[in-house]
C-alpha atoms as a PDB file:
ATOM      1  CA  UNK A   1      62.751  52.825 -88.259  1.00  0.00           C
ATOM      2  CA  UNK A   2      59.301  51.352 -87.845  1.00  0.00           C
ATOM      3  CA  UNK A   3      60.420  48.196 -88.373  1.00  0.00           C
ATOM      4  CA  UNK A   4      62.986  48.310 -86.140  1.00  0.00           C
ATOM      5  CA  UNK A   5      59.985  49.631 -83.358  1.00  0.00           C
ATOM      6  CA  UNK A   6      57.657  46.838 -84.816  1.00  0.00           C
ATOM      7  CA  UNK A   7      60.263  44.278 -84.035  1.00  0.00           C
ATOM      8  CA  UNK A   8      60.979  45.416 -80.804  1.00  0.00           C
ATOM      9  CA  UNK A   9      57.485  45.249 -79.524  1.00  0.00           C
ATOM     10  CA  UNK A  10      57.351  41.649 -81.041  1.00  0.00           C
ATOM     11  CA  UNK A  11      60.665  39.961 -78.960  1.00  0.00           C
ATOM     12  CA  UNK A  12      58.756  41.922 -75.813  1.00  0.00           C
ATOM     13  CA  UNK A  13      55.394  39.835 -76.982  1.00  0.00           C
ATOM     14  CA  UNK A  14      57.185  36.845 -76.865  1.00  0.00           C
ATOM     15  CA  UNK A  15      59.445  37.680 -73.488  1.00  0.00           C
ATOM     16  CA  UNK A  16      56.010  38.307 -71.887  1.00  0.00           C
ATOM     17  CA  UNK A  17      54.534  35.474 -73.236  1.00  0.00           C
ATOM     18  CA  UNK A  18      57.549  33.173 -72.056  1.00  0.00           C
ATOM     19  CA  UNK A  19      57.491  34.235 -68.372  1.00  0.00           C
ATOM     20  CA  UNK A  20      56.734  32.537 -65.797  1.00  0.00           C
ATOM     21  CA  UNK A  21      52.960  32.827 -64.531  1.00  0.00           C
ATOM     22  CA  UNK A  22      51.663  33.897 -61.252  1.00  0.00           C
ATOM     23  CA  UNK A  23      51.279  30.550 -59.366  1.00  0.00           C
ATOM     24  CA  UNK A  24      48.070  29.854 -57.666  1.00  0.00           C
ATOM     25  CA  UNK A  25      47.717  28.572 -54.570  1.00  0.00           C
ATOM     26  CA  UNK A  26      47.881  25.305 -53.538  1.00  0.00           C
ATOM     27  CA  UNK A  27      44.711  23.593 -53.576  1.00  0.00           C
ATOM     28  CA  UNK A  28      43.362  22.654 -50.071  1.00  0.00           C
ATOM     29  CA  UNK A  29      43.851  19.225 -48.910  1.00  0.00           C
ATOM     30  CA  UNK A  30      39.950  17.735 -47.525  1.00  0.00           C
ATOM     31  CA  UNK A  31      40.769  16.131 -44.039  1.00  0.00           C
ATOM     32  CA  UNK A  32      37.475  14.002 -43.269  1.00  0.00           C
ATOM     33  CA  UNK A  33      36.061  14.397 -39.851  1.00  0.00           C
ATOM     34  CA  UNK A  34      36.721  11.576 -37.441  1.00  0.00           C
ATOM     35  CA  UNK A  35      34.176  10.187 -35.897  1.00  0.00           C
ATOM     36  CA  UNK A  36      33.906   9.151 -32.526  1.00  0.00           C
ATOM     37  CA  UNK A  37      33.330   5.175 -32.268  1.00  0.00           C
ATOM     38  CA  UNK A  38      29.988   4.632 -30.832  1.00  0.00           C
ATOM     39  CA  UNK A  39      29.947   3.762 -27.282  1.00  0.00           C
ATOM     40  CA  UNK A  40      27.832   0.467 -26.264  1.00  0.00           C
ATOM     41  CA  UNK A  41      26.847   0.427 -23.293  1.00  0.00           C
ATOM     42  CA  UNK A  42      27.495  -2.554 -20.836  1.00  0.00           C
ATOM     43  CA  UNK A  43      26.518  -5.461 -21.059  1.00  0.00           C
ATOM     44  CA  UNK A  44      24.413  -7.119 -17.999  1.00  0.00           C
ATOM     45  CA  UNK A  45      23.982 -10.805 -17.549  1.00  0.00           C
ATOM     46  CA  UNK A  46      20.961 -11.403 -15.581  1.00  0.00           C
ATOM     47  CA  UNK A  47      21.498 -14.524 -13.267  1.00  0.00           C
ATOM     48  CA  UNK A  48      19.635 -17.328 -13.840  1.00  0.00           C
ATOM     49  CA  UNK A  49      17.379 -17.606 -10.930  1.00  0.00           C
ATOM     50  CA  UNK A  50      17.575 -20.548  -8.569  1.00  0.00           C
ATOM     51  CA  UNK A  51      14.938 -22.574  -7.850  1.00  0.00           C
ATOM     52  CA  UNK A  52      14.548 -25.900  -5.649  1.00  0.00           C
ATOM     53  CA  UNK A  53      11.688 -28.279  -5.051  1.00  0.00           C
ATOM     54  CA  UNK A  54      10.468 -28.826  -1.712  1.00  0.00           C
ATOM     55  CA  UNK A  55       7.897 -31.648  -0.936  1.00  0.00           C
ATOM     56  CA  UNK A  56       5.822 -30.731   2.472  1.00  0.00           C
ATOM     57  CA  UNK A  57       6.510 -33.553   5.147  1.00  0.00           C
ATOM     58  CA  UNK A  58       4.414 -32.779   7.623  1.00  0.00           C
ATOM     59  CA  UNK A  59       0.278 -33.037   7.915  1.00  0.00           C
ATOM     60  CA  UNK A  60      -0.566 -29.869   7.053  1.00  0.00           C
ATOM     61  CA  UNK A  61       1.756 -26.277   7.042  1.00  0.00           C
ATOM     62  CA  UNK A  62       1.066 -22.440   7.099  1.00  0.00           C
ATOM     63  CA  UNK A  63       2.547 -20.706   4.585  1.00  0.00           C
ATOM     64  CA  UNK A  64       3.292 -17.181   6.297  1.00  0.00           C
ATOM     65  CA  UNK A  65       3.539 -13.134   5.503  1.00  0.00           C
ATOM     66  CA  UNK A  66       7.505 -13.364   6.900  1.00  0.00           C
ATOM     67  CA  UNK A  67      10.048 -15.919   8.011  1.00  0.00           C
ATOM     68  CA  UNK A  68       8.486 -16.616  11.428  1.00  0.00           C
ATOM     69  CA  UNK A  69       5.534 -17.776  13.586  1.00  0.00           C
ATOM     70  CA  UNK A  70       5.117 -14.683  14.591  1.00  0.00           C
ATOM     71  CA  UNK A  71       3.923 -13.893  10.753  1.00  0.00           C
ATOM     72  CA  UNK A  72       0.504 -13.790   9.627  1.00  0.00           C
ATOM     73  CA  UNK A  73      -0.555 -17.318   7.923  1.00  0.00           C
ATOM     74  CA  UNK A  74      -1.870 -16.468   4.559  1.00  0.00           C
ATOM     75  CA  UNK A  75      -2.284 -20.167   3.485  1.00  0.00           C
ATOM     76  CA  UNK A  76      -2.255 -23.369   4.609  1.00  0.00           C
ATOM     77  CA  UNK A  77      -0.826 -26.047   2.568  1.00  0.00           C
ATOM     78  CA  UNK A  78      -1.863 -30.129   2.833  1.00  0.00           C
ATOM     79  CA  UNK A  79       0.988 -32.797   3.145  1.00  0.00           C
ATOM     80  CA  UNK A  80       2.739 -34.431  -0.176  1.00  0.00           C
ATOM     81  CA  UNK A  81       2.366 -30.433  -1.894  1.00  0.00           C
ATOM     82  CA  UNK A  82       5.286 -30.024  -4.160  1.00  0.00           C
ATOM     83  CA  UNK A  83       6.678 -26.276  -3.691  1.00  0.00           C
ATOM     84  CA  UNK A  84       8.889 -24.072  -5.486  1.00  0.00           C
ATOM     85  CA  UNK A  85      11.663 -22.575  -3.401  1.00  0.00           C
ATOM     86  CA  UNK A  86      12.928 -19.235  -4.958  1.00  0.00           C
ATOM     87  CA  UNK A  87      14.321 -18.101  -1.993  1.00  0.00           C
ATOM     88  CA  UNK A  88      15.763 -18.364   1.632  1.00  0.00           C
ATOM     89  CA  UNK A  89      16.526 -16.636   5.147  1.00  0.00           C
ATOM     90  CA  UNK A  90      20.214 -15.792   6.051  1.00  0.00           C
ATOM     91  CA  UNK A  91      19.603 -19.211   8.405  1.00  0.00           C
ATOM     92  CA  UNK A  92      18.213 -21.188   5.773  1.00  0.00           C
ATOM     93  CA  UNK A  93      15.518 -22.115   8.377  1.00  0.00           C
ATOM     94  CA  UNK A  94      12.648 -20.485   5.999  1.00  0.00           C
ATOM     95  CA  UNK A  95      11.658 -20.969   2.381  1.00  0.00           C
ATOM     96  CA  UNK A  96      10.541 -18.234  -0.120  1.00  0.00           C
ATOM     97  CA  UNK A  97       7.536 -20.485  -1.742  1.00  0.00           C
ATOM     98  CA  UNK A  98       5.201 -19.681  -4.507  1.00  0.00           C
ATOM     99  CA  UNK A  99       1.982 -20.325  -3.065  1.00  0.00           C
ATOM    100  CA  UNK A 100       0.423 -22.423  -4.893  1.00  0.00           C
ATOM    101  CA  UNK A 101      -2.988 -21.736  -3.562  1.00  0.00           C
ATOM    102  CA  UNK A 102      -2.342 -17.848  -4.945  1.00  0.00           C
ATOM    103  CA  UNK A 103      -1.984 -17.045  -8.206  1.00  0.00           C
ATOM    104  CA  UNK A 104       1.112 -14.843  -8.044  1.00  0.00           C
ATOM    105  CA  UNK A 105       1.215 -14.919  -4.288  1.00  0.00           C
ATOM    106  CA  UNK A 106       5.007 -16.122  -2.768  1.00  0.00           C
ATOM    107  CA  UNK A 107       4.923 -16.853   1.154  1.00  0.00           C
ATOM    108  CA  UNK A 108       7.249 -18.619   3.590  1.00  0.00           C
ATOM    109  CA  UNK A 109       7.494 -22.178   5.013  1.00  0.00           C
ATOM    110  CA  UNK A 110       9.582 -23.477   7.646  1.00  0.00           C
ATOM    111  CA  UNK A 111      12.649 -25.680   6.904  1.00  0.00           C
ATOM    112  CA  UNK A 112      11.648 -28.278   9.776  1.00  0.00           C
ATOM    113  CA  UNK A 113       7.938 -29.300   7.995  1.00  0.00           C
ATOM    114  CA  UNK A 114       9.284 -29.761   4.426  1.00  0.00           C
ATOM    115  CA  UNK A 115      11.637 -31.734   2.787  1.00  0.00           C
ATOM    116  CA  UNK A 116      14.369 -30.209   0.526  1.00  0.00           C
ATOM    117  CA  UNK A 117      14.620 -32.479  -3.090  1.00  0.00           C
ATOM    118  CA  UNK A 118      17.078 -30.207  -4.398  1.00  0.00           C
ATOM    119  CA  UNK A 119      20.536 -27.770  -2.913  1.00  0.00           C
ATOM    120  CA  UNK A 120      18.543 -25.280  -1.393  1.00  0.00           C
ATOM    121  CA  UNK A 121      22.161 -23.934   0.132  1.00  0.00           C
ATOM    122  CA  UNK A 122      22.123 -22.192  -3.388  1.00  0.00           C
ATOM    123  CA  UNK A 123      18.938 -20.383  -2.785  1.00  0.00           C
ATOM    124  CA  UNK A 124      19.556 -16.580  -2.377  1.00  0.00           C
ATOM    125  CA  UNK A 125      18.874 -15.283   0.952  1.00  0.00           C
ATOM    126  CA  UNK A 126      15.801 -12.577   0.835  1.00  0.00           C
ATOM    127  CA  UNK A 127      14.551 -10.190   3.321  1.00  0.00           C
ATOM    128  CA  UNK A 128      11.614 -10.329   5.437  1.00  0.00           C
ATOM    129  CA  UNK A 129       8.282  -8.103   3.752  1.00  0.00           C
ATOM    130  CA  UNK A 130       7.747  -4.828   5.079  1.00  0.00           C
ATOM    131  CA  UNK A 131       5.093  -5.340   8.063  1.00  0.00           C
ATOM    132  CA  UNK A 132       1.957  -3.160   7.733  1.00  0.00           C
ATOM    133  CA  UNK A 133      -1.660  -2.190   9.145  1.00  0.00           C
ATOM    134  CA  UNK A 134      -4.275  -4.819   7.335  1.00  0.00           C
ATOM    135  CA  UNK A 135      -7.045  -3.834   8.836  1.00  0.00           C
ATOM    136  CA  UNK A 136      -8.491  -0.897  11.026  1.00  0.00           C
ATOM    137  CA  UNK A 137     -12.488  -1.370  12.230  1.00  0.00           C
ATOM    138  CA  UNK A 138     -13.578   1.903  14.074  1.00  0.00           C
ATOM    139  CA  UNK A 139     -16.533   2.087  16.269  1.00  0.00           C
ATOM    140  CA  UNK A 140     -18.760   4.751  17.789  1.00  0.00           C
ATOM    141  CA  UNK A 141     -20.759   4.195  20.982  1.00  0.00           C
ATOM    142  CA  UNK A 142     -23.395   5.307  21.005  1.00  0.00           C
ATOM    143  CA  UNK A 143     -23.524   6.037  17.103  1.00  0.00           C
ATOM    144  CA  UNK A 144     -25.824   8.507  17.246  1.00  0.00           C
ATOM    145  CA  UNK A 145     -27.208  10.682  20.016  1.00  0.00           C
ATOM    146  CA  UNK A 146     -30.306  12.497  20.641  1.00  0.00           C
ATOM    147  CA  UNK A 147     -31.308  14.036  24.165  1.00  0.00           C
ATOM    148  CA  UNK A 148     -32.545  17.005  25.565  1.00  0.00           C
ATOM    149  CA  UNK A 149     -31.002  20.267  24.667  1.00  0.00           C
ATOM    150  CA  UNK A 150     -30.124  20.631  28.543  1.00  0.00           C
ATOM    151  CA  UNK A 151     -28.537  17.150  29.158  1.00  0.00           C
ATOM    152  CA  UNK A 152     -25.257  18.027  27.796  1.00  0.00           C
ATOM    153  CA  UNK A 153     -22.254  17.508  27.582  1.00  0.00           C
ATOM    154  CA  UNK A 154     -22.107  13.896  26.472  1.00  0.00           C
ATOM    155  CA  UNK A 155     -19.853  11.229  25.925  1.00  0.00           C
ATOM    156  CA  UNK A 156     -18.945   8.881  22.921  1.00  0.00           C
ATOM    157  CA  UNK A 157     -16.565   6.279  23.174  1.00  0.00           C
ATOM    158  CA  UNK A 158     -14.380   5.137  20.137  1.00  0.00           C
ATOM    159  CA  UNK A 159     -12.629   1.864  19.673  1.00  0.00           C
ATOM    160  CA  UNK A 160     -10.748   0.875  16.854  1.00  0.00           C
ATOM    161  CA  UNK A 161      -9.362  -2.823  16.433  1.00  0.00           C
ATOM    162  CA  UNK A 162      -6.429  -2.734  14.528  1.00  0.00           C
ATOM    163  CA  UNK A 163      -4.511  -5.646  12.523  1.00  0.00           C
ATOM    164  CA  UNK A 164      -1.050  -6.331  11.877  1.00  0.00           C
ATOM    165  CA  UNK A 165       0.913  -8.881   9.682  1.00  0.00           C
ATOM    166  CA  UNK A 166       3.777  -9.017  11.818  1.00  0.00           C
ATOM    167  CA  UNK A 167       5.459  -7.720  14.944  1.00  0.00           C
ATOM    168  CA  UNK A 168       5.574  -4.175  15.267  1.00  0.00           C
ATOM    169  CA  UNK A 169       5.664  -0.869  16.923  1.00  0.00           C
ATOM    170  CA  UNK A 170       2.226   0.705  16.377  1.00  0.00           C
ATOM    171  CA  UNK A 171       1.758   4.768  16.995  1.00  0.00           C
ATOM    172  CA  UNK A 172      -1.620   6.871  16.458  1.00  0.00           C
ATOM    173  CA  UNK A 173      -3.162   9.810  17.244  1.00  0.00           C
ATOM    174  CA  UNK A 174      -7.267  10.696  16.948  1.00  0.00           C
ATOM    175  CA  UNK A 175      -8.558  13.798  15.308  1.00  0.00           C
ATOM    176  CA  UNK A 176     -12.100  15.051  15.916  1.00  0.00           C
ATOM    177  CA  UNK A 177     -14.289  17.225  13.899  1.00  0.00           C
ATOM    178  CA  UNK A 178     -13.923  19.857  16.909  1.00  0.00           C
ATOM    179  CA  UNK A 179     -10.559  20.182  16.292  1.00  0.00           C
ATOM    180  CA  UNK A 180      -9.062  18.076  19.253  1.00  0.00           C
ATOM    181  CA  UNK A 181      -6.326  16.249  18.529  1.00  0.00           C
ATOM    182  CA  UNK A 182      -4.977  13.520  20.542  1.00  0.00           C
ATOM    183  CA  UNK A 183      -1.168  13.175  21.669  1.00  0.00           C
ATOM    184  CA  UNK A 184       0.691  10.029  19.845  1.00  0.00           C
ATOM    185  CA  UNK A 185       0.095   6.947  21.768  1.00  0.00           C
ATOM    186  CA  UNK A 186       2.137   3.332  21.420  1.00  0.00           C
ATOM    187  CA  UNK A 187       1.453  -0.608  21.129  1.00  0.00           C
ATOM    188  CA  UNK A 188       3.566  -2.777  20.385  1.00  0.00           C
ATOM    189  CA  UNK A 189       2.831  -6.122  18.820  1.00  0.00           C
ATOM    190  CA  UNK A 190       4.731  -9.065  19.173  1.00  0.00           C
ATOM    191  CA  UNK A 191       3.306 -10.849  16.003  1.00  0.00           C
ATOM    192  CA  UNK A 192       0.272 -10.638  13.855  1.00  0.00           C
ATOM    193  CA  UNK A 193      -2.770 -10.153  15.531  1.00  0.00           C
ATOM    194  CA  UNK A 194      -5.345  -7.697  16.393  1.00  0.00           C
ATOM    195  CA  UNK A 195      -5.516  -4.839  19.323  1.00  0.00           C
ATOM    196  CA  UNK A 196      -7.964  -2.952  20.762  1.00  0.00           C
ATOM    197  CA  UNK A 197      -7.641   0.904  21.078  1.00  0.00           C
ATOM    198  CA  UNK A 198     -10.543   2.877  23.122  1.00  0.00           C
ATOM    199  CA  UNK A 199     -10.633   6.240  23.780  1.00  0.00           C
ATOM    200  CA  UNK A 200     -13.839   8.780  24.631  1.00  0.00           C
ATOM    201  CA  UNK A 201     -14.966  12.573  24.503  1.00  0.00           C
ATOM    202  CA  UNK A 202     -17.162  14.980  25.709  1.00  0.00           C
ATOM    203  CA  UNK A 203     -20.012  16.779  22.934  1.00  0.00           C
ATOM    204  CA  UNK A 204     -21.342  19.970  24.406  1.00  0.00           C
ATOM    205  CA  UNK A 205     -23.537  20.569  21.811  1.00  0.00           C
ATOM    206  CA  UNK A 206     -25.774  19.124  18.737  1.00  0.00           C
ATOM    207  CA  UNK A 207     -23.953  18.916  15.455  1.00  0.00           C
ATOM    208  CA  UNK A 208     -22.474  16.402  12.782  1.00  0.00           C
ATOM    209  CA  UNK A 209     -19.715  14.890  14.728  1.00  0.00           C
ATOM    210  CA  UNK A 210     -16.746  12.949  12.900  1.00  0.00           C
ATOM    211  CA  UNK A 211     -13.684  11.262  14.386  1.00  0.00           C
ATOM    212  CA  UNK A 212     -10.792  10.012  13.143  1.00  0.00           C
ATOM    213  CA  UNK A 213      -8.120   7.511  13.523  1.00  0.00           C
ATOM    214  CA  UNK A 214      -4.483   8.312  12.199  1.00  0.00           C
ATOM    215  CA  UNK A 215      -2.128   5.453  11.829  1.00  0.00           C
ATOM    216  CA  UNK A 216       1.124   7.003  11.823  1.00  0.00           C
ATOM    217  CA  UNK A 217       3.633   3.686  11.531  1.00  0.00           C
ATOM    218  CA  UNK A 218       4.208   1.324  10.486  1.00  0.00           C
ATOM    219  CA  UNK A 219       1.907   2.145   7.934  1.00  0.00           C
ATOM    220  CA  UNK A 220      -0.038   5.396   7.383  1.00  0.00           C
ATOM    221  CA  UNK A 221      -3.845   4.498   7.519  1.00  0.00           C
ATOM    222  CA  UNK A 222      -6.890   6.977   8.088  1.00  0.00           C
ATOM    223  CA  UNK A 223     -10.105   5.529   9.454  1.00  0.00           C
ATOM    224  CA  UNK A 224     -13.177   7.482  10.263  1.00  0.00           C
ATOM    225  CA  UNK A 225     -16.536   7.463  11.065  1.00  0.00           C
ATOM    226  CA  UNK A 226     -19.480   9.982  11.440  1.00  0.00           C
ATOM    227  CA  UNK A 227     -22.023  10.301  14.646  1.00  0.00           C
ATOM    228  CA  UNK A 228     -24.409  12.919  14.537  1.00  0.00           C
ATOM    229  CA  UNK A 229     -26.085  14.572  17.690  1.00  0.00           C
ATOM    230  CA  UNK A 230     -29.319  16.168  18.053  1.00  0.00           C
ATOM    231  CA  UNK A 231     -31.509  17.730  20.985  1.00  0.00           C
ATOM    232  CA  UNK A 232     -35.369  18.284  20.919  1.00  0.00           C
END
């Protein structure tokens, strides 16, 4: 009989054993990430700039702040000069020039006193230079006062000559150190040059006076200038 057990638990040993095992589960397949491609950005071509030769034909030339005799002259430029051209107006009746008496410095030349030795057609057509304010000089008159502590008020005149590069529409306004302020006033300036602007006020009483003048266009400048006044 134990046998008969013994062998039993054997053939279920050796069912056991021949059975199929649990499978295990499949192994994960590993997808790499894809990468973007990288993006390059665009390519620019810079133009080549265009240049042309000019030879100056007549005596002697100015060389001016903007296409136009109305322009200030910033140099003047002898006969036979070789230029280079780097630009034009939309008439092609100006030349962009490098001056050649500025290091750095570009100017224009009229078409009618110079002599083209290249196809200055090709020359891209530039704008005219913003016109500004070059100089401001502010007087005071009398610059200084001293009188009698009865003999006020008194009055000080101001001028102020101011310089332009170029037509424009000038607009200022004075400020004084007793809080008046003027209303806006106009010129207008038909090319380069200087104009005069005068104005006066009353002082009632001694102190350090200051007054100032405030370019509003086409260029913001600030000039000023000190006058003091006494009494004895």
């Amino acid at each position: 009989m134990n046998r008969l057990v013994l062998f039993a638990g054997l053939i279920s040993i050796i069912m056991g054993a021949c059975s199929p095992a649990t499978p295990l589960p499949p192994t994960p397949t590993l997808v790499p990430p894809t990468l973007a491609a990288p993006t390059l950005p665009p390519v620019t071509l810079t133009p080549t700039p265009v240049e042309v030769s000019l030879r100056v034909s007549a005596e002697r030339i100015n060389c001016r702040f903007g296409p136009g005799t109305v322009f200030e002259t910033i140099s003047e430029i002898q006969q036979g000069k070789i230029l280079n051209a780097i630009g034009r107006n939309d008439a092609a009746t100006w030349w962009y020039v490098e001056d050649p008496l500025v290091p750095g410095g570009r100017c224009w030349v009229s078409a009618e006193v110079t002599e083209a030795l290249g196809d200055a057609a090709q020359l891209p057509v530039i704008g005219s230079s913003l016109i500004t304010v070059t100089n401001v000089d502010l007087r005071v008159e009398p610059n200084r006062i001293v009188v009698s502590c009865d003999q006020f008020p008194q009055t000080v005149f101001f001028e102020a000559l101011v310089t332009t590069n170029g037509p424009t529409l000038l607009t200022w306004k004075w400020e004084l150190s007793n809080g008046t302020v003027s209303n806006v006033g106009t010129l207008i300036y038909e090319g380069a040059g200087t104009q005069a602007i005068n104005e006066f006020y009353q002082v009632n009483a001694p102190n350090e006076y200051w007054v100032k003048l405030v370019i509003l266009t086409p260029n913001e400048v600030v000039e000023q200038v000190n006058f003091p006044v006494t009494c004895n």
